[in-house]
N, C-alpha and C. Protein backbone atom coordinates (compact mmCIF):
# COMPACT_ATOMS: atom_id res chain seq x y z
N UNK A 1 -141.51 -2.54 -162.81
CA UNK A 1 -140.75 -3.49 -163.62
C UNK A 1 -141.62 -4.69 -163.93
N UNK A 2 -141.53 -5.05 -165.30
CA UNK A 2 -142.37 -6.16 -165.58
C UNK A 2 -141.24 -7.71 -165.09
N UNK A 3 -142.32 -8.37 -165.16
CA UNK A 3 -141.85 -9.55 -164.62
C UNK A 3 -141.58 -10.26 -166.32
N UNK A 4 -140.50 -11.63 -166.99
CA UNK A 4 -140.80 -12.70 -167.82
C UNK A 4 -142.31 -13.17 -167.62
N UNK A 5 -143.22 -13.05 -167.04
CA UNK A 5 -144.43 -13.89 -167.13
C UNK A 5 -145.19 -13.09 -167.28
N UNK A 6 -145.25 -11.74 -167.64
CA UNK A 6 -145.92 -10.93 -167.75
C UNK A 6 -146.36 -10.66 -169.14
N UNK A 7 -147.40 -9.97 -169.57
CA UNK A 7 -147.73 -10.62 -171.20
C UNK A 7 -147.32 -9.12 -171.55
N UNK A 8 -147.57 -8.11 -170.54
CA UNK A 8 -146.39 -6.77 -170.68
C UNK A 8 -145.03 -6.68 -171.33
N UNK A 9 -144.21 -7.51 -170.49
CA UNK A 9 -143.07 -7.97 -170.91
C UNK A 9 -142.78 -8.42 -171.85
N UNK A 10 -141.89 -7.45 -172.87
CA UNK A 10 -141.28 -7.63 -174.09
C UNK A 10 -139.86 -8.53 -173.92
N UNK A 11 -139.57 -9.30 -174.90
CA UNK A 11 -138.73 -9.87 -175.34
C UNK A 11 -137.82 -10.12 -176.70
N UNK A 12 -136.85 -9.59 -176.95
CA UNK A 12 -135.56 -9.27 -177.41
C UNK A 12 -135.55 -10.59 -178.80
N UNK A 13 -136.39 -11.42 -179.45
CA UNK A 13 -135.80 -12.81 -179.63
C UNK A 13 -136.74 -13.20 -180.67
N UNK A 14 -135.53 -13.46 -181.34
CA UNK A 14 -136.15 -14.08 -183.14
C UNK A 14 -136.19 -15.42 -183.25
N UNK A 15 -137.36 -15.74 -183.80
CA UNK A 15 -137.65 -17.12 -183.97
C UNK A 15 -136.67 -18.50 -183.94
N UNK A 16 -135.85 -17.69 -185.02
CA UNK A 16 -134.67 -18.55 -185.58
C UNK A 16 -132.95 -18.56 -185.22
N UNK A 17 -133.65 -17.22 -185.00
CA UNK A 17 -131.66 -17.08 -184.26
C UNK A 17 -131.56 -16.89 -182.65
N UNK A 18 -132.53 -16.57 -181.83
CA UNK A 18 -132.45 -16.80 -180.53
C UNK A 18 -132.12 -15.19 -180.03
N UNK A 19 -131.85 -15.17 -179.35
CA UNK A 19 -132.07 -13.39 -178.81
C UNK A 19 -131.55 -12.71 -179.80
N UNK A 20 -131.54 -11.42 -179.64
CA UNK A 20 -131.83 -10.34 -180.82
C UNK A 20 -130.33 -9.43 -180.53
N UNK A 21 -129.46 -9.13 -181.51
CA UNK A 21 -128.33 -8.06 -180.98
C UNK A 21 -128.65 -7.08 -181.32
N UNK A 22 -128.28 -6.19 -180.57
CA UNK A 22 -128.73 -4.73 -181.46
C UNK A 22 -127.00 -4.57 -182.26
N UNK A 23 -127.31 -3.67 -183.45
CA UNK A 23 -125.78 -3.71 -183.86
C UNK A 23 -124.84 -2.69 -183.45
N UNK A 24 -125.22 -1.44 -182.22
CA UNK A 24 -124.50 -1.31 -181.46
C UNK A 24 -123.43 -1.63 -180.85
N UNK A 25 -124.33 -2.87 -180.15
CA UNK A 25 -123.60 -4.31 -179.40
C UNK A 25 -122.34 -4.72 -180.34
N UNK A 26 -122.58 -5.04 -181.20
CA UNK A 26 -121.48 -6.14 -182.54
C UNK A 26 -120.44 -4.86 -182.47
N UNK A 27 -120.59 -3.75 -182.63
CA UNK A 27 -119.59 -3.00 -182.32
C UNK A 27 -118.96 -2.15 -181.32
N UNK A 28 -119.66 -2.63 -180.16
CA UNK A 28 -118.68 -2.11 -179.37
C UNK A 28 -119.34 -0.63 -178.98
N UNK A 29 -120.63 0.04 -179.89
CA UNK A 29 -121.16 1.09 -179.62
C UNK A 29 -120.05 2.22 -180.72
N UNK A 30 -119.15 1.51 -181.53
CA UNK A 30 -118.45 2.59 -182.24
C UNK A 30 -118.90 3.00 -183.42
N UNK A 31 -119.27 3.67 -183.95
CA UNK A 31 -119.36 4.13 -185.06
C UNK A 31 -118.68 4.78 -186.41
N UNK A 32 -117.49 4.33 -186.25
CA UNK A 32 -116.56 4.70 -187.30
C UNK A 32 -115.64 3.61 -187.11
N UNK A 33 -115.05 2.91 -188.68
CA UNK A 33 -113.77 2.26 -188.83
C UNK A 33 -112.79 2.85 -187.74
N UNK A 34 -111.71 1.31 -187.28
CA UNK A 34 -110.63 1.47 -187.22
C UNK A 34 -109.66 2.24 -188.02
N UNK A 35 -109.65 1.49 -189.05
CA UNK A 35 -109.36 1.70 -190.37
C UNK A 35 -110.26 1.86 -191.70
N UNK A 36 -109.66 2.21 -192.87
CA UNK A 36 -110.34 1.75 -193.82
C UNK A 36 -111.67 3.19 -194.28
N UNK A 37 -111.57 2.88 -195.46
CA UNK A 37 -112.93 4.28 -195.61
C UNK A 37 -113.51 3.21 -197.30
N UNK A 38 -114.65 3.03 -196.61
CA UNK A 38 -115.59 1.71 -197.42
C UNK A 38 -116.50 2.37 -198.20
N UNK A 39 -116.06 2.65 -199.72
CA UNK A 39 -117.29 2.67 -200.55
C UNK A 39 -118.50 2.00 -200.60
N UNK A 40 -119.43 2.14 -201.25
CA UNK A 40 -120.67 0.81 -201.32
C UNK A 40 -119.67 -0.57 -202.45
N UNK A 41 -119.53 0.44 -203.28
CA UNK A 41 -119.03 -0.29 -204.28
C UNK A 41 -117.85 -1.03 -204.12
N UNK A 42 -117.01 -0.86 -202.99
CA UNK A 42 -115.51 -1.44 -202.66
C UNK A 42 -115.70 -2.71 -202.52
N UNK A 43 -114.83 -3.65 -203.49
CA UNK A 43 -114.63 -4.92 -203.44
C UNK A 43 -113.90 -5.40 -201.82
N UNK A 44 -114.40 -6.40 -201.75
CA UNK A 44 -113.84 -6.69 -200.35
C UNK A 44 -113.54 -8.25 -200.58
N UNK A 45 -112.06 -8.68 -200.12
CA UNK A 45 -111.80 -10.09 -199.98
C UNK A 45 -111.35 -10.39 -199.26
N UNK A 46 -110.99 -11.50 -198.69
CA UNK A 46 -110.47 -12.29 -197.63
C UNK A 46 -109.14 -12.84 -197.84
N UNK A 47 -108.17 -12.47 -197.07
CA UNK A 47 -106.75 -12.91 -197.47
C UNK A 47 -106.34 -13.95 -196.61
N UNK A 48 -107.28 -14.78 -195.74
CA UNK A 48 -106.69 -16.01 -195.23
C UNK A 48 -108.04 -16.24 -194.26
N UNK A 49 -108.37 -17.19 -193.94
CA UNK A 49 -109.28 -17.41 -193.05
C UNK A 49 -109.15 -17.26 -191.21
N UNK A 50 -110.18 -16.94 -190.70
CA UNK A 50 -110.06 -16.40 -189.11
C UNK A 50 -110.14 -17.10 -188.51
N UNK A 51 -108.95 -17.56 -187.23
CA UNK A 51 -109.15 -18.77 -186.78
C UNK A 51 -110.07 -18.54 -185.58
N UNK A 52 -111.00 -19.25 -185.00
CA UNK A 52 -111.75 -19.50 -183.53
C UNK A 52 -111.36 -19.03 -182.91
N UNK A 53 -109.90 -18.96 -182.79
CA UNK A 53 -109.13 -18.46 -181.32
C UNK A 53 -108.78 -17.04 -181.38
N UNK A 54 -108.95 -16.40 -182.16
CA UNK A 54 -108.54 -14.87 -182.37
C UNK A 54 -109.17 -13.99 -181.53
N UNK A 55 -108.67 -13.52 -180.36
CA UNK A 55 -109.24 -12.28 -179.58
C UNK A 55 -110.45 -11.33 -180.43
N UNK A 56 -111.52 -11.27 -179.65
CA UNK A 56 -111.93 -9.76 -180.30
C UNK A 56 -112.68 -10.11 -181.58
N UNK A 57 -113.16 -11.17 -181.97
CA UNK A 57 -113.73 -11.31 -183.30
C UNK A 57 -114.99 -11.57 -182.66
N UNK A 58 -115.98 -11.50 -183.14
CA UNK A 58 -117.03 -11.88 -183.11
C UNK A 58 -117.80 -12.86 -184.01
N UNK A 59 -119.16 -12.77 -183.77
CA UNK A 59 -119.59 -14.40 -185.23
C UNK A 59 -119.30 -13.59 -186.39
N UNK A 60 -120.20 -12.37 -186.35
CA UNK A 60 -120.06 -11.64 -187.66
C UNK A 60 -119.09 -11.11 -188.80
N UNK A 61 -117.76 -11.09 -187.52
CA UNK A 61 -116.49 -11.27 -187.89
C UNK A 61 -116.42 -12.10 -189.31
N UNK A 62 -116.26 -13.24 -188.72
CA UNK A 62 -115.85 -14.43 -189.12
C UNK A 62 -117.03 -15.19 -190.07
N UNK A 63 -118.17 -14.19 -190.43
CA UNK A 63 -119.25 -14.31 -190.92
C UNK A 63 -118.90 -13.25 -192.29
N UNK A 64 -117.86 -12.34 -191.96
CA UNK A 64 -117.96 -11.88 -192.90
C UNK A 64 -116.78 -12.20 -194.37
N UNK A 65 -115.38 -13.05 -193.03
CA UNK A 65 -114.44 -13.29 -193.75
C UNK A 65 -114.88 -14.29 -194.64
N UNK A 66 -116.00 -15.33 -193.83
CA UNK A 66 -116.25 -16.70 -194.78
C UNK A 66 -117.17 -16.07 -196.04
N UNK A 67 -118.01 -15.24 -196.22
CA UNK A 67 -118.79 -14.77 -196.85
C UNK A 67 -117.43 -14.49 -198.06
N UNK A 68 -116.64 -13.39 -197.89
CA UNK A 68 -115.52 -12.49 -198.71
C UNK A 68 -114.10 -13.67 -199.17
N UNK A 69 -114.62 -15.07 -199.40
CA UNK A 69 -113.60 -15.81 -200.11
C UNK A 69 -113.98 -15.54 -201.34
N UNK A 70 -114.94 -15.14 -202.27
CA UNK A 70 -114.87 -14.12 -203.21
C UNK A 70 -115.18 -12.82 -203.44
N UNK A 71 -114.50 -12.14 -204.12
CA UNK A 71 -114.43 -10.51 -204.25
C UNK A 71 -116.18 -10.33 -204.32
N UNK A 72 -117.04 -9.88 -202.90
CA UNK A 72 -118.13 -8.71 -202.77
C UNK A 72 -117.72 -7.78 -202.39
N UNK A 73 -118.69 -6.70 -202.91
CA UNK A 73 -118.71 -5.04 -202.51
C UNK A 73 -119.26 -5.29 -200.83
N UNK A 74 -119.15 -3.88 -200.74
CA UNK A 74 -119.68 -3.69 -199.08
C UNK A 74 -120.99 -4.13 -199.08
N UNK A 75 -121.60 -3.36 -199.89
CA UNK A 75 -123.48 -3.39 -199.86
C UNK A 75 -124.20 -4.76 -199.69
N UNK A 76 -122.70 -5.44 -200.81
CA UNK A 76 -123.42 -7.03 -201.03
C UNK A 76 -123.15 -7.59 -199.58
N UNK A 77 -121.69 -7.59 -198.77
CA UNK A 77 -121.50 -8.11 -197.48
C UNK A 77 -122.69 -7.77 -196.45
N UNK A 78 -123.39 -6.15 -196.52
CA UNK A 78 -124.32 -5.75 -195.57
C UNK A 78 -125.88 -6.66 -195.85
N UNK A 79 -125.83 -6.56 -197.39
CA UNK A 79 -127.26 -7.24 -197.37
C UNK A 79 -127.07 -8.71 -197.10
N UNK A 80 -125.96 -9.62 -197.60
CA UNK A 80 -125.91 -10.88 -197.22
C UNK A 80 -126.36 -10.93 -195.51
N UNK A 81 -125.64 -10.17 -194.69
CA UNK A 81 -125.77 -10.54 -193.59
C UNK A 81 -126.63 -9.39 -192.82
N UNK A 82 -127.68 -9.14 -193.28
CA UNK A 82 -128.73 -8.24 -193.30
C UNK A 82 -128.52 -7.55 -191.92
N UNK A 83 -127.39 -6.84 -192.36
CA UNK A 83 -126.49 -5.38 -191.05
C UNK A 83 -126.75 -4.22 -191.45
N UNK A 84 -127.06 -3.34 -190.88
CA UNK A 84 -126.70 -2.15 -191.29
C UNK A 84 -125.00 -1.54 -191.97
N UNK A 85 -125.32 -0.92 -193.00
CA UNK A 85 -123.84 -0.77 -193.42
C UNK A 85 -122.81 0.07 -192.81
N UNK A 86 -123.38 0.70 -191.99
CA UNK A 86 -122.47 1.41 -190.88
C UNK A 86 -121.95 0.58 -189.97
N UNK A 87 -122.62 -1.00 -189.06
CA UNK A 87 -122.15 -1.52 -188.40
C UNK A 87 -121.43 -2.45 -189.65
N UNK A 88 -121.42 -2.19 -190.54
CA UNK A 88 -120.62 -3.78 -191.51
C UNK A 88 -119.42 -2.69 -191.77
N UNK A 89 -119.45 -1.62 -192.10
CA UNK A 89 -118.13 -0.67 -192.08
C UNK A 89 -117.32 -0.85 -191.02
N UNK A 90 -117.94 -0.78 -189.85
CA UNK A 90 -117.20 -1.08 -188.70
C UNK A 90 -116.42 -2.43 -188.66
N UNK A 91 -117.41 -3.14 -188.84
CA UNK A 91 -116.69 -4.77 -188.76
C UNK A 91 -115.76 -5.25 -189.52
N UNK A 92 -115.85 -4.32 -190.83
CA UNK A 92 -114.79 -4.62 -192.01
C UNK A 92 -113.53 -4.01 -191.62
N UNK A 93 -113.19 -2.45 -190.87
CA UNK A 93 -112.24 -1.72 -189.97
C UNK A 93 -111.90 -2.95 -189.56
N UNK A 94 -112.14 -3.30 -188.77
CA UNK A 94 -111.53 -4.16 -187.64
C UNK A 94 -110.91 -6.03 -188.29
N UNK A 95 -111.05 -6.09 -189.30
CA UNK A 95 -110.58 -6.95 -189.96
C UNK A 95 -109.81 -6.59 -190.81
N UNK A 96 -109.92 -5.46 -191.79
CA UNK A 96 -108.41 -4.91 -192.22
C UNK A 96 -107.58 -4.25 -191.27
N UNK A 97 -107.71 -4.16 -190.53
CA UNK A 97 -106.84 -3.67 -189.36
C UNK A 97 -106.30 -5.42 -189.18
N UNK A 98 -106.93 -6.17 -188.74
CA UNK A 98 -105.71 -7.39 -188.79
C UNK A 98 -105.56 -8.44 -189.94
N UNK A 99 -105.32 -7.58 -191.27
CA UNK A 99 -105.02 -8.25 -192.26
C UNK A 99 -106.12 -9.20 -192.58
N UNK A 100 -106.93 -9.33 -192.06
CA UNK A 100 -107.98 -10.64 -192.58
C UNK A 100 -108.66 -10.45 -193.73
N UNK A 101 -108.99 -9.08 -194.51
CA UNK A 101 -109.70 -8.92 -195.60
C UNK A 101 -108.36 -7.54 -196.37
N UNK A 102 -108.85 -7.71 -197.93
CA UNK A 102 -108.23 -6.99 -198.52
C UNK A 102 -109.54 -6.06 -199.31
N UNK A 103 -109.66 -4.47 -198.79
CA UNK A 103 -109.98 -4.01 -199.83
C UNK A 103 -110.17 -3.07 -201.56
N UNK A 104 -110.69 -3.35 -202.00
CA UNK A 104 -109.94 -2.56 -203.15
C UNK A 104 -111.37 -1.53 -203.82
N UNK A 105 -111.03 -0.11 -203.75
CA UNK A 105 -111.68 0.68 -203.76
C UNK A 105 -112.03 1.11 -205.36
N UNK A 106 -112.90 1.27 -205.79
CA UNK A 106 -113.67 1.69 -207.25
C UNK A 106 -112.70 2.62 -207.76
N UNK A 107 -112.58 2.33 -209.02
CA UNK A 107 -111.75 3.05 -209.57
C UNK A 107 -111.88 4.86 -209.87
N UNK A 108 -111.47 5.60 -209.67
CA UNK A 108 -111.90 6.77 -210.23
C UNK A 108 -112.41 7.24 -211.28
N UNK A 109 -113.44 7.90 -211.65
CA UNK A 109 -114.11 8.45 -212.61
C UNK A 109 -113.45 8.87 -213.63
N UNK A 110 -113.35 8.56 -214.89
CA UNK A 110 -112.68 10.03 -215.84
C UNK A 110 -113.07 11.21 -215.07
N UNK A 111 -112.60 12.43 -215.40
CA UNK A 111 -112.87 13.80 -215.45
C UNK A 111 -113.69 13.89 -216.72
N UNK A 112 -114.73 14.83 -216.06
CA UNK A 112 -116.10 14.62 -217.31
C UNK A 112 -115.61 15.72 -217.70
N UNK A 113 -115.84 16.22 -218.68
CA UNK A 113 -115.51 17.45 -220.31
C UNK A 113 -115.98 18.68 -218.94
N UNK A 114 -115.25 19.81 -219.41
CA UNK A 114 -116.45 20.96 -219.02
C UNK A 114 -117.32 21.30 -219.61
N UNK A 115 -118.27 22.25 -218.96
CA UNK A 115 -119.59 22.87 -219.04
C UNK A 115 -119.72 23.02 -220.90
N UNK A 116 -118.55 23.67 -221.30
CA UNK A 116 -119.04 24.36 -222.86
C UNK A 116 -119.25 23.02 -224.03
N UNK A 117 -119.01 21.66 -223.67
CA UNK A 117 -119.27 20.78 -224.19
C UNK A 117 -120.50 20.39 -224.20
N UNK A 118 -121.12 20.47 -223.20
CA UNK A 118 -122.30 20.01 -222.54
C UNK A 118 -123.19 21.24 -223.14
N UNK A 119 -123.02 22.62 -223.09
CA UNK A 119 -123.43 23.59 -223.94
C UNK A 119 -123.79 23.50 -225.46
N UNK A 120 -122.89 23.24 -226.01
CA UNK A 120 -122.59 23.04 -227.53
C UNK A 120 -123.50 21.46 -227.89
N UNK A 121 -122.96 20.86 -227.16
CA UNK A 121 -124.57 19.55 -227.39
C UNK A 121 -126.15 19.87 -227.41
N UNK A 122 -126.36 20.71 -225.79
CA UNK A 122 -127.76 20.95 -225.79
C UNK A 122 -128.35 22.33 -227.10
N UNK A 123 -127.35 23.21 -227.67
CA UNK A 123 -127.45 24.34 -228.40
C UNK A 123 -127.53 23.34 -229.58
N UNK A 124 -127.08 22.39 -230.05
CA UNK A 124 -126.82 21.39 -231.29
C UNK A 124 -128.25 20.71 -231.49
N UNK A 125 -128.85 20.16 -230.12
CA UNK A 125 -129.73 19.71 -229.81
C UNK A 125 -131.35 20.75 -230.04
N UNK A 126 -130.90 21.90 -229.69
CA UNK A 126 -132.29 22.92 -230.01
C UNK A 126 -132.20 22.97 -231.49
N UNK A 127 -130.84 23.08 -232.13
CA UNK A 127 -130.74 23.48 -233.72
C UNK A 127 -131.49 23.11 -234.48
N UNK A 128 -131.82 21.26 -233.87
CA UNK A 128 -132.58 20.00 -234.58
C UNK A 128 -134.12 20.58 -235.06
């Protein structure tokens, strides 16, 4: 076992923010929403702010509600707070699970034409 004084001895700790979390940690080691199934593209907002005293939140929590007082997607919440988007999926679960964020999922695609459209273009297209 290395000793702190050892030049062996690695240490966990960023310049600026002070020890290092892994994002494991921020969740608890879970890997799937409470709730919730998070596009990249899903708008995400905040329907009231998180108070200090709320069981179970963490900074990032409350890092993410203050971030989501206007409508961002997931991707934008993960890169703002430079998370992996699997642990920001998680963290977002656990805030729509207590009402703190609202999200609203991308709208569905038209139904694209079938195949013989797409046929009749590229056959239109050799005609040229």
């Amino acid at each position: 076992m290395s000793l702190p004084d050892d030049p062996k001895h690695e240490r966990w700790v960023d310049d600026h923010a002070g020890p290092v979390v892994r994002p494991y940690a921020m969740t608890r080691g879970r890997t799937k929403p409470v709730s919730g199934n998070f596009d990249l593209i899903s708008l995400v907002m905040a329907t009231r702010t998180a108070s200090s005293h709320e069981v179970g939140l963490g900074p990032e929590h409350h890092a993410i509600v203050g971030l989501c007082q206007r409508a961002l997607s997931v991707a934008e919440v993960a890169a703002h707070l430079n998370l992996p988007l699997g642990t920001v999926r998680v963290l977002l679960g656990d805030l729509l699970d207590r009402h703190l964020v609202r999200v609203r999922d991308p709208r569905p695609t038209t139904a694209l034409p079938d195949d013989s459209v797409f046929e009749a273009v590229i056959n239109g297209l050799r005609a040229l």
